[in-house]
N, C-alpha and C. Protein backbone atom coordinates (compact mmCIF):
# COMPACT_ATOMS: atom_id res chain seq x y z
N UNK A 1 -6.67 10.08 -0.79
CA UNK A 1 -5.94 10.14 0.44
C UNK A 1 -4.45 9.98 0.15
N UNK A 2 -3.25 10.41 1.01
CA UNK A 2 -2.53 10.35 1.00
C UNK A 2 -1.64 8.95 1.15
N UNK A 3 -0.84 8.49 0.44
CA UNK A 3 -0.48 7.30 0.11
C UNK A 3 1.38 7.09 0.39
N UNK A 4 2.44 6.71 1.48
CA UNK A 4 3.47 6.73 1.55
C UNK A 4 4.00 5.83 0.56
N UNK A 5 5.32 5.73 -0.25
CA UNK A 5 5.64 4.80 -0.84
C UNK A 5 6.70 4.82 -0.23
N UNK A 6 7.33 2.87 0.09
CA UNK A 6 8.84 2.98 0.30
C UNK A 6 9.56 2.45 -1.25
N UNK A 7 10.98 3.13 -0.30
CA UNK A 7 11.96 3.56 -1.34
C UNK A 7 11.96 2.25 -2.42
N UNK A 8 11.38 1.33 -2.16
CA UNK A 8 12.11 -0.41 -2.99
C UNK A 8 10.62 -0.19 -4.12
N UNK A 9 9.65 0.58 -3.96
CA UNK A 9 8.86 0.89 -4.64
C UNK A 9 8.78 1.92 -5.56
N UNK A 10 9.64 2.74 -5.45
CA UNK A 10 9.53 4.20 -6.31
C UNK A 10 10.01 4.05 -7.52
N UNK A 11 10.28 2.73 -7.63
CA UNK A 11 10.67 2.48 -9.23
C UNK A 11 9.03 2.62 -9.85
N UNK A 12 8.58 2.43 -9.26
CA UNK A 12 6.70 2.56 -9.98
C UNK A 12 6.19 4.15 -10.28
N UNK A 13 6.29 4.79 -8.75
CA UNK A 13 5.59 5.97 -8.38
C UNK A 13 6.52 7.06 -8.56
N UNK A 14 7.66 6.57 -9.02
CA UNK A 14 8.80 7.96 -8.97
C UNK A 14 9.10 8.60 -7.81
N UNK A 15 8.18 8.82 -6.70
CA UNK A 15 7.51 9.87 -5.92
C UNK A 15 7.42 9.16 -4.48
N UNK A 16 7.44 9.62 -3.38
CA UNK A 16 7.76 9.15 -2.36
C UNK A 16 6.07 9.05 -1.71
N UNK A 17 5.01 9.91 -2.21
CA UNK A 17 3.80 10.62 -1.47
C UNK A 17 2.99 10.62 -2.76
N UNK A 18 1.91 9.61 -3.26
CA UNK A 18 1.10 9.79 -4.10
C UNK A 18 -0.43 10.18 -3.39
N UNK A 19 -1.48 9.72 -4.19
CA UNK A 19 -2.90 10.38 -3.80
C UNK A 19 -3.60 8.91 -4.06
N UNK A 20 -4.71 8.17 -4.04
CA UNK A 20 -4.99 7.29 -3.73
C UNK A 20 -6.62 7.13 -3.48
N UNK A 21 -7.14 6.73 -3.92
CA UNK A 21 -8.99 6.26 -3.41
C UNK A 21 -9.26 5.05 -3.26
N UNK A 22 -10.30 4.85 -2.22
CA UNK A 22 -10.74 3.63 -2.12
C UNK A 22 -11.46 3.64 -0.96
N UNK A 23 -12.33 2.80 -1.00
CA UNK A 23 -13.62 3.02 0.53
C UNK A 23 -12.67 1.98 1.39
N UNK A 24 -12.04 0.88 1.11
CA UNK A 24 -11.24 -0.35 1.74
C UNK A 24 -9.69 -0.08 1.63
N UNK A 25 -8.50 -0.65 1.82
CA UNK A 25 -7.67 -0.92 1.77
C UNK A 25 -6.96 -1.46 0.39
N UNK A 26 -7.95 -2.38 0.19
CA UNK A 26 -7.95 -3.44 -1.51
C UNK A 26 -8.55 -2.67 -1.90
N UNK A 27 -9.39 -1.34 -2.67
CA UNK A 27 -9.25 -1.00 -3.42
C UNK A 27 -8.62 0.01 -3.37
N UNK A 28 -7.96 0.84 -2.69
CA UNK A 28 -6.72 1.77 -2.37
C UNK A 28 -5.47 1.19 -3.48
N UNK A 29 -5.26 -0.27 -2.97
CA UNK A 29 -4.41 -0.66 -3.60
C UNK A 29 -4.60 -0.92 -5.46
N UNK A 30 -6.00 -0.97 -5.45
CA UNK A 30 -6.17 -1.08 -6.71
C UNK A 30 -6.33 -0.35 -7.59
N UNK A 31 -6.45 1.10 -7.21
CA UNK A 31 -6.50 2.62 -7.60
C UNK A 31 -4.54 2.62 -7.51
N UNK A 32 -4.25 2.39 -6.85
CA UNK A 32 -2.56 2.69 -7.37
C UNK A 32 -2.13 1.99 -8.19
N UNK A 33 -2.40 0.55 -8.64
CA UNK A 33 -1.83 -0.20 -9.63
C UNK A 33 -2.72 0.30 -10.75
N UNK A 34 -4.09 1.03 -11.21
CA UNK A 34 -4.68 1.81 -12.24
C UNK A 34 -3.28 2.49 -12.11
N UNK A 35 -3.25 3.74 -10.90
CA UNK A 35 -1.79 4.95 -11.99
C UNK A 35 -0.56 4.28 -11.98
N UNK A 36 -0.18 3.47 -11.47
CA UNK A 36 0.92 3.13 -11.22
C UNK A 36 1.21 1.25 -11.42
N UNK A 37 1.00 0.77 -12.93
CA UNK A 37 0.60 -0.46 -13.02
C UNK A 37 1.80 -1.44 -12.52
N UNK A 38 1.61 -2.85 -11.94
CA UNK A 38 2.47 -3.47 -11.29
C UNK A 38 2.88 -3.29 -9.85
N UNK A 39 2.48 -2.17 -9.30
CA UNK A 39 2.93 -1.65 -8.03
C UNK A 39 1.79 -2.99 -7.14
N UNK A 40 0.69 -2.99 -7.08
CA UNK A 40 0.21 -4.04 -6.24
C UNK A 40 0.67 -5.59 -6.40
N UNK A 41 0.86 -5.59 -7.41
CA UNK A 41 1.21 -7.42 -7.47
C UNK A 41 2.45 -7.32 -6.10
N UNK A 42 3.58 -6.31 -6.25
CA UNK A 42 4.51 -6.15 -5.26
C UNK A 42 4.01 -6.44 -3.71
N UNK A 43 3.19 -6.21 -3.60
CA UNK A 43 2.78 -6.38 -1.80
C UNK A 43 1.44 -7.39 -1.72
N UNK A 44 0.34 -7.58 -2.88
CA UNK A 44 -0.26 -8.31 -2.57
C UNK A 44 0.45 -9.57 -2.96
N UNK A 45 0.16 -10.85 -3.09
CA UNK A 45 0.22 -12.09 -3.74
C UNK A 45 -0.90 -12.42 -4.34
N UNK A 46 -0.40 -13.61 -5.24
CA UNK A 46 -1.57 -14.26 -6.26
C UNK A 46 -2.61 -15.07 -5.56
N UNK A 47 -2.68 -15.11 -3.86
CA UNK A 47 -4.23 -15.16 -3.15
C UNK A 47 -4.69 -14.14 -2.42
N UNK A 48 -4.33 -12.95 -3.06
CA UNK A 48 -5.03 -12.03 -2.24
C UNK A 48 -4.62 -11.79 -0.87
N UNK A 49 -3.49 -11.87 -0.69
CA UNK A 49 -3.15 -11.45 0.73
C UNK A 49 -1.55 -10.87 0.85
N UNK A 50 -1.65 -9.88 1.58
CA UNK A 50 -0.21 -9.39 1.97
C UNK A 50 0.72 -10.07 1.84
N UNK A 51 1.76 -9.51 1.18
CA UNK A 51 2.92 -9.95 1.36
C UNK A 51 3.88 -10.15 2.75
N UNK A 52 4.53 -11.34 3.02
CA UNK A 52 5.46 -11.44 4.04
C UNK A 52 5.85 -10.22 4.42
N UNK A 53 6.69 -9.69 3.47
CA UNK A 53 7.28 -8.67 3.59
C UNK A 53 7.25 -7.26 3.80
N UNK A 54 5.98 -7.23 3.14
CA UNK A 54 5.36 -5.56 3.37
C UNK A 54 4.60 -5.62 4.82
N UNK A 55 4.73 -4.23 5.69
CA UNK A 55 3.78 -3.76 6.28
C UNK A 55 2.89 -2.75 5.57
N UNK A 56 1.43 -2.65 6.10
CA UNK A 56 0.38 -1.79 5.64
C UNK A 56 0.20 -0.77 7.26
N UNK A 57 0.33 0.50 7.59
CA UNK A 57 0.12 1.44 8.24
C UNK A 57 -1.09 2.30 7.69
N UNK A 58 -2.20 2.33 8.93
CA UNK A 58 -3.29 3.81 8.42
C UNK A 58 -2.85 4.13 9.57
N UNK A 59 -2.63 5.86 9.04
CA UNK A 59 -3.02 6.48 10.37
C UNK A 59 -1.94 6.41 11.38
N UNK A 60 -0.85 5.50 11.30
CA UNK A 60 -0.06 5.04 11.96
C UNK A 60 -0.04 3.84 12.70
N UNK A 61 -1.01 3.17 12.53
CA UNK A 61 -1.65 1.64 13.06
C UNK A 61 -1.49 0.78 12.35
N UNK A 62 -1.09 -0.09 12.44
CA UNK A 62 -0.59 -1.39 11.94
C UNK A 62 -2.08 -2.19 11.02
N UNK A 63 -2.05 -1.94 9.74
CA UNK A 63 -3.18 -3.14 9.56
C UNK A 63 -2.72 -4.18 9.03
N UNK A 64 -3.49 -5.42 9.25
CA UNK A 64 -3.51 -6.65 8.19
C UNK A 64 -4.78 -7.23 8.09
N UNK A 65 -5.55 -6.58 7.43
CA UNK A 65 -7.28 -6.89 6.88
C UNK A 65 -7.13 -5.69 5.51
N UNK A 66 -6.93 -6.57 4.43
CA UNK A 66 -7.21 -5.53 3.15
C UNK A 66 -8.51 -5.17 3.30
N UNK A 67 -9.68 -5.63 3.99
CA UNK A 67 -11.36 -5.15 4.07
C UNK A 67 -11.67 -4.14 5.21
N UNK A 68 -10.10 -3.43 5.60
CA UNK A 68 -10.09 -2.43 6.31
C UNK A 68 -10.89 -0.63 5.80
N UNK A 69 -11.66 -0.54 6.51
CA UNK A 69 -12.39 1.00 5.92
C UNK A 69 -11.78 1.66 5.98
N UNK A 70 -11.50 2.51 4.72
CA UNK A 70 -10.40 4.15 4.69
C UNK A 70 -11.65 5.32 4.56
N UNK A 71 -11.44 6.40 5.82
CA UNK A 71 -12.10 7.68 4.99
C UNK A 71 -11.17 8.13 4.64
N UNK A 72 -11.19 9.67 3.60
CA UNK A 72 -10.99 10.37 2.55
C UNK A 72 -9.48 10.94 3.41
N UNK A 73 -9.51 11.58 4.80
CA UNK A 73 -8.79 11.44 4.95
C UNK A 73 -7.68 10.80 5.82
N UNK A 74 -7.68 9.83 5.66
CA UNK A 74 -7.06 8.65 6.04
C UNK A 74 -5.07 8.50 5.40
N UNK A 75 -4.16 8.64 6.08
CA UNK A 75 -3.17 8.20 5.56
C UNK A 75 -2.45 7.03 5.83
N UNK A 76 -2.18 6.85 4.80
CA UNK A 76 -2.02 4.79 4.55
C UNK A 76 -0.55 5.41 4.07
N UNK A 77 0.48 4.32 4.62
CA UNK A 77 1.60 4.20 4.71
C UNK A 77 2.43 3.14 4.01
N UNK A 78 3.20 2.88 3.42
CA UNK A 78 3.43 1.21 2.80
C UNK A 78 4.98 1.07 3.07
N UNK A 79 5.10 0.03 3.97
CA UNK A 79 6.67 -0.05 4.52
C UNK A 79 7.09 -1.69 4.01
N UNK A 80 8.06 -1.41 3.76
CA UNK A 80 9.04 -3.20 3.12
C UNK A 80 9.80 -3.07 4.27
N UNK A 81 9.64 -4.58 4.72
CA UNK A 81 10.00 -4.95 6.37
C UNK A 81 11.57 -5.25 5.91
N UNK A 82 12.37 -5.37 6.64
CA UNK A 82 13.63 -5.60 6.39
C UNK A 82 13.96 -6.80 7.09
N UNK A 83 14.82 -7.86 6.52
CA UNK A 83 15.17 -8.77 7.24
C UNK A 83 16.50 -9.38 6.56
N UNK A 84 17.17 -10.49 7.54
CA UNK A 84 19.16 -10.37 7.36
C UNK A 84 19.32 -11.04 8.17
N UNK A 85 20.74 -10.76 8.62
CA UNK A 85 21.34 -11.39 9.96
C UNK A 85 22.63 -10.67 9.86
């Protein structure tokens, strides 16, 4: 499936739009850190859960359940939230 990368990420993927498998969410993510190693530590953390900072989009819907079901064609989005003052 189709996979968005943001820009604070393309130091990994080169590429703005990779390809991606996984029946869940977590292993979506774990099929991109196979081609693209280091790219998940970036949004997950060391308990398994989203980062503050990242949003996860399927489809255009907001998720936060990595045990979310993807079909084949499903597009998953990956946005770095911005924050400042």
């Amino acid at each position: 499936m189709k996979v968005l990368i943001p820009s604070p990420l393309l130091s990994y993927t080169r590429v703005s739009e990779v390809d991606a498998a996984g029946p869940t969410l977590a292993a979506l993510l774990v099929d991109l850190d196979r081609q693209f190693p280091g790219i998940r530590f970036r949004v997950i953390d060391e308990q398994e859960r989203m980062r503050p900072h990242m949003r996860f989009f399927v489809n255009g819907e907001q998720v936060f359940d990595l045990g979310r079901a993807l079909a084949s064609g499903d597009e998953v989005t990956l946005v770095q939230a911005l924050s400042g003052g």
